[in-house]
Structures are given as structure tokens and as C-alpha cells.
C-alpha atoms as a PDB file:
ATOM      1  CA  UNK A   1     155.183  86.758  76.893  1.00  0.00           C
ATOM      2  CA  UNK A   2     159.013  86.104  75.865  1.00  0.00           C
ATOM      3  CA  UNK A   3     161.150  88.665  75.392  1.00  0.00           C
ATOM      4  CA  UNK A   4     160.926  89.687  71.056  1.00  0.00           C
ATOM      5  CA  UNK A   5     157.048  90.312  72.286  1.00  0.00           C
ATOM      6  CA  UNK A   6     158.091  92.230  75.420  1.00  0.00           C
ATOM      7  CA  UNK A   7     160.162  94.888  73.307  1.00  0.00           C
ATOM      8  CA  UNK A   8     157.703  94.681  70.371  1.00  0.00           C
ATOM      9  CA  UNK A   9     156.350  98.295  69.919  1.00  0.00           C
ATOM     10  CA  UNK A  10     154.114  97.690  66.776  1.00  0.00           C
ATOM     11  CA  UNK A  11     150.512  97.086  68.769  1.00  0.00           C
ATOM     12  CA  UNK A  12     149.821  94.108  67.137  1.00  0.00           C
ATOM     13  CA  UNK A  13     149.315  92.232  70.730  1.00  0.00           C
ATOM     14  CA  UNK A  14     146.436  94.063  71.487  1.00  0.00           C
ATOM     15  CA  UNK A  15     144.215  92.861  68.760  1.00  0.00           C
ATOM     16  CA  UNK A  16     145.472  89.450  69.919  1.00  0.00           C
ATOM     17  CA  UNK A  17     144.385  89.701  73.275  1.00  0.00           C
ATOM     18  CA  UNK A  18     140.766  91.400  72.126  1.00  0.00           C
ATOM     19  CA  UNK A  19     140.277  88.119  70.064  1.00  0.00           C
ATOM     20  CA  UNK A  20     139.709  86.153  73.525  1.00  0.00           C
ATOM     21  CA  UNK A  21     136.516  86.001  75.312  1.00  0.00           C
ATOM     22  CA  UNK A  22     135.221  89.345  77.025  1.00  0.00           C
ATOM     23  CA  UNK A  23     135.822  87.243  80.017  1.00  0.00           C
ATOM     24  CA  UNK A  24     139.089  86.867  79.444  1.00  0.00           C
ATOM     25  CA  UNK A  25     139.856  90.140  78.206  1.00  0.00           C
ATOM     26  CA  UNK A  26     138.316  91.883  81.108  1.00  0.00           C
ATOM     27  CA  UNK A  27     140.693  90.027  83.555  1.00  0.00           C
ATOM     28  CA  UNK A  28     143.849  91.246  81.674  1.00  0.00           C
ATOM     29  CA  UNK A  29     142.134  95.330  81.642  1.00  0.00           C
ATOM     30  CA  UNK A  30     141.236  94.365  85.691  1.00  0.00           C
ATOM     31  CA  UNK A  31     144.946  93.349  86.097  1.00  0.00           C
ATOM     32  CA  UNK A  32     146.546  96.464  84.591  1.00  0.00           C
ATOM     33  CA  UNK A  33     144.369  98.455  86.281  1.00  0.00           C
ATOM     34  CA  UNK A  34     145.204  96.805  89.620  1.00  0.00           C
ATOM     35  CA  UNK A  35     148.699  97.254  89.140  1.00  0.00           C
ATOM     36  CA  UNK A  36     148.730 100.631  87.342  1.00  0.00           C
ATOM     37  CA  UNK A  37     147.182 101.675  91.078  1.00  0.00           C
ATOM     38  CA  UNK A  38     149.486 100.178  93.005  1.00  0.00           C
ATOM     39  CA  UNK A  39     152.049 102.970  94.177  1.00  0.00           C
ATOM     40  CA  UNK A  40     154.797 100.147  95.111  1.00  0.00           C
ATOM     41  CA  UNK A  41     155.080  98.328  91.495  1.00  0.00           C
ATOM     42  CA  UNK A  42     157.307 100.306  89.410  1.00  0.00           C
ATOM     43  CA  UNK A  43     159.580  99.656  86.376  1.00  0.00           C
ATOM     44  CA  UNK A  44     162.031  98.045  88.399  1.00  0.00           C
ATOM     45  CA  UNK A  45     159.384  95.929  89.905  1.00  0.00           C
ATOM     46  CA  UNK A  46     158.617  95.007  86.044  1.00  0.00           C
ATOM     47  CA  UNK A  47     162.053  94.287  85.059  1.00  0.00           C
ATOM     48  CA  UNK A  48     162.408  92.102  87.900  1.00  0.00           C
ATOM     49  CA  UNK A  49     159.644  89.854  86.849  1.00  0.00           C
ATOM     50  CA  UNK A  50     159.623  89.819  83.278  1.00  0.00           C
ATOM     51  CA  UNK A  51     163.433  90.689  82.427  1.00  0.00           C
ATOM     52  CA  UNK A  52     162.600  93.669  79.790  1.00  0.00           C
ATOM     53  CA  UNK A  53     164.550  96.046  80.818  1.00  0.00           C
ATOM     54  CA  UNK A  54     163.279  99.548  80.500  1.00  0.00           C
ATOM     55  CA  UNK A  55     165.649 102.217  78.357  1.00  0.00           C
ATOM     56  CA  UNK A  56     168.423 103.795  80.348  1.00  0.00           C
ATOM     57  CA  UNK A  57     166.809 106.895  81.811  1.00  0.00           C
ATOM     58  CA  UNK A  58     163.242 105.919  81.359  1.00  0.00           C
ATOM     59  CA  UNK A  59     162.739 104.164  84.168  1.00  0.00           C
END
């Protein structure tokens, strides 16, 4: 993902991804999910790896 998609707010990514193979779309949900439940990834985990920076304040 590069950075305009990263702050793109408009949900059109999500019919993007659902256009792949169930397969494919089920490993993305199984991702999030993994790392929704991980207590140690955080927003600054996030901006660390993908340089989006959260809002001031947000975070």
C-alpha cells in the first residue's frame, strides 16, 4: 500500500480486496484479526512499519 492509499478514507479498497479469491481474502480478514489480538501492536507499532502516521492525539 503507498502512502495516498494509506490516508485514503473513502472505502473504496475494500471492494478491491473482496474482488480476490476467497482464499485470498480470508488471509487478509485472518491477518487483521491476528493483529487486532495482539496486545503489543499498537499505532506506533503501525507507523513504524508503514509510515502513516496516525493524527496527533489519536494514537
Amino acid at each position: 500500500m503507498n502512502l495516498e492509499q494509506g490516508y485514503y478514507g473513502g472505502g473504496c479498497l475494500r471492494p478491491t480486496v473482496l474482488s480476490f479469491s476467497d482464499s485470498y481474502v480470508e488471509l487478509v480478514r485472518a491477518g487483521f484479526e491476528q493483529i487486532i489480538a495482539d496486545d503489543s501492536f499498537g499505532p506506533a507499532e503501525y507507523e513504524r512499519l508503514t509510515d502513516i502516521e496516525f493524527p496527533a492525539g489519536k494514537a
